[in-house]
C-alpha atoms as a PDB file:
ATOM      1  CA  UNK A   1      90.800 100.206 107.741  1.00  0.00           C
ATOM      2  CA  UNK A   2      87.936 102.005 105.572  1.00  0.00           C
ATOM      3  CA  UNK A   3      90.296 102.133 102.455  1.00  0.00           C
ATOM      4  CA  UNK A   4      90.685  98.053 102.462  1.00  0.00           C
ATOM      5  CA  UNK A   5      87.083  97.603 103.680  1.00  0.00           C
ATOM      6  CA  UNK A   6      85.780 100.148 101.445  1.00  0.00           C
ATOM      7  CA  UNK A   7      87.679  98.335  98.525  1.00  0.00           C
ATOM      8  CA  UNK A   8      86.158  94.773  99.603  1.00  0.00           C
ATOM      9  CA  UNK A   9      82.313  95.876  99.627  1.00  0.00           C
ATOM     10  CA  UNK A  10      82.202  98.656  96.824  1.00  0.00           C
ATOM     11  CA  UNK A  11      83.292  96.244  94.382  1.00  0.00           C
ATOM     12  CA  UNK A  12      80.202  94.606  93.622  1.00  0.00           C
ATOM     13  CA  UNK A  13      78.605  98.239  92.391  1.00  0.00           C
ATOM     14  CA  UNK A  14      81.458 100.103  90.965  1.00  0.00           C
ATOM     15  CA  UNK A  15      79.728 103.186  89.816  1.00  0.00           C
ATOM     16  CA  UNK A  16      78.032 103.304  93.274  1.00  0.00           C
ATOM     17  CA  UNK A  17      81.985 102.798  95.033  1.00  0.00           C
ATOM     18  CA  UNK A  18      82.704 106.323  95.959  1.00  0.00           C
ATOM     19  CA  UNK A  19      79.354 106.905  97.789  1.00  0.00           C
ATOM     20  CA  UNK A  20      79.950 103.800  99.470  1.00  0.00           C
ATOM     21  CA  UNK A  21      83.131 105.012 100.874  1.00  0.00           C
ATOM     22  CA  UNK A  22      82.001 108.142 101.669  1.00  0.00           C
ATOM     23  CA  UNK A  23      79.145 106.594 103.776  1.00  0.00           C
ATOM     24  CA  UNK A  24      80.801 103.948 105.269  1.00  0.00           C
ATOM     25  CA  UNK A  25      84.210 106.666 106.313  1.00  0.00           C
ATOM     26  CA  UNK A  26      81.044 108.439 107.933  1.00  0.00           C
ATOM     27  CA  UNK A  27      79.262 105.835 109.839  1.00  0.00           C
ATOM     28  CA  UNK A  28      82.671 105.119 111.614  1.00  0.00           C
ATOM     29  CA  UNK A  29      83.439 108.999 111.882  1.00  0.00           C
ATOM     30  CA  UNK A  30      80.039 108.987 113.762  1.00  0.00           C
ATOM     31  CA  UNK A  31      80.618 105.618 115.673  1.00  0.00           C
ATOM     32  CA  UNK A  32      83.831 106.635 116.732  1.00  0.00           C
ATOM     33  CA  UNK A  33      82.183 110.213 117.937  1.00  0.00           C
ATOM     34  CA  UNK A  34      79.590 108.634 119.655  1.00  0.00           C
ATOM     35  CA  UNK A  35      82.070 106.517 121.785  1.00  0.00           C
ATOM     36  CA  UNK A  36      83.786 110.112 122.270  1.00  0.00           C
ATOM     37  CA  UNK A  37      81.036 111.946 123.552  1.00  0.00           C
ATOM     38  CA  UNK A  38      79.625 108.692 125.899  1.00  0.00           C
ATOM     39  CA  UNK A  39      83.258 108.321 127.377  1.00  0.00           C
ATOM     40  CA  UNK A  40      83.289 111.873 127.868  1.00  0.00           C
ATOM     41  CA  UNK A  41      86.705 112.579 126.958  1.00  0.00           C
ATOM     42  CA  UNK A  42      87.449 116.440 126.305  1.00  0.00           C
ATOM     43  CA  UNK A  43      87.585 117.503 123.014  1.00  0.00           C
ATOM     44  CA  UNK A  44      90.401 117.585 121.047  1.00  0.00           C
ATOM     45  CA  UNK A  45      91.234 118.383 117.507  1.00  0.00           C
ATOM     46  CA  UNK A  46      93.413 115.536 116.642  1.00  0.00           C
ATOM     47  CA  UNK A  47      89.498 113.433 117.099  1.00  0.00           C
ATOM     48  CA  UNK A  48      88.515 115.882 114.479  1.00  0.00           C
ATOM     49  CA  UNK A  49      91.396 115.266 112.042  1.00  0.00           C
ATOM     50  CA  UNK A  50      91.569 111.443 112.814  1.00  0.00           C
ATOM     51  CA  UNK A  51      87.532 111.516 111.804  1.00  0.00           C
ATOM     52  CA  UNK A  52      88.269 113.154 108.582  1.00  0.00           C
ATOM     53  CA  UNK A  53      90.822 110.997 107.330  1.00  0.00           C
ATOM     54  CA  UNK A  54      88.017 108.155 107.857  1.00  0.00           C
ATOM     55  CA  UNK A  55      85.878 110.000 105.338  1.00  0.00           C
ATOM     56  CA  UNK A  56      88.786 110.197 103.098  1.00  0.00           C
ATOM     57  CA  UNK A  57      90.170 106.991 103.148  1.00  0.00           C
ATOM     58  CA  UNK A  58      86.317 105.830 102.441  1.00  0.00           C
ATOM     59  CA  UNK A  59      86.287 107.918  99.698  1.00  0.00           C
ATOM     60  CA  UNK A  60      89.563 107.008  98.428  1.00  0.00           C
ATOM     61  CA  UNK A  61      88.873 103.012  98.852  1.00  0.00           C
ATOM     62  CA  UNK A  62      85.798 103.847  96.438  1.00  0.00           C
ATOM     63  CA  UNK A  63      88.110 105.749  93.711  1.00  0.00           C
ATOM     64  CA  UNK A  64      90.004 103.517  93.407  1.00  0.00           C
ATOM     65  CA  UNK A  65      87.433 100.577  92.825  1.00  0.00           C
ATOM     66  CA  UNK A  66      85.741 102.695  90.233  1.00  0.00           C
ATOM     67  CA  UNK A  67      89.177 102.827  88.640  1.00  0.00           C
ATOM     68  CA  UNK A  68      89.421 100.493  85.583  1.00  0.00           C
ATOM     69  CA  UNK A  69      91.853  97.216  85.640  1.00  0.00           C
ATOM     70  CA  UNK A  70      94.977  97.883  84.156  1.00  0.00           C
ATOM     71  CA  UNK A  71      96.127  94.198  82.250  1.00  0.00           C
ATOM     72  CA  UNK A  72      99.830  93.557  81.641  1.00  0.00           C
ATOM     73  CA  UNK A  73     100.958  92.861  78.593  1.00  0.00           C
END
């Protein structure tokens, strides 16, 4: 979900795309562990791997925006 929404909102500012993903992969890594720690659910580390693949599909959405069209001939 952060690659595709990542993709949709960075493209207005391309050379601004990556930060964008990495900050919005963040702000639902820290959503997501706020709804953790208020449910209080115990710990575990697949929460911590599942957060960090939000940060890098962010940051992958944002690559590839910054990426330049490729035209068909």
């Amino acid at each position: 979900m952060c690659f595709v929404l990542v993709s949709w909102v960075a493209r207005s500012d391309r050379p601004l795309a990556l930060w964008y993903g990495v900050i919005l992969g963040a702000l639902t890594a820290a959503i997501d562990l706020g709804l953790l720690a208020a449910s209080g659910v115990a710990f575990e580390w697949l929460f911590a791997v599942s957060n960090a693949g939000r940060v890098l599909a962010g940051a992958l959405g944002g690559a590839v925006v910054t990426r330049p069209a490729q035209v068909a001939h």
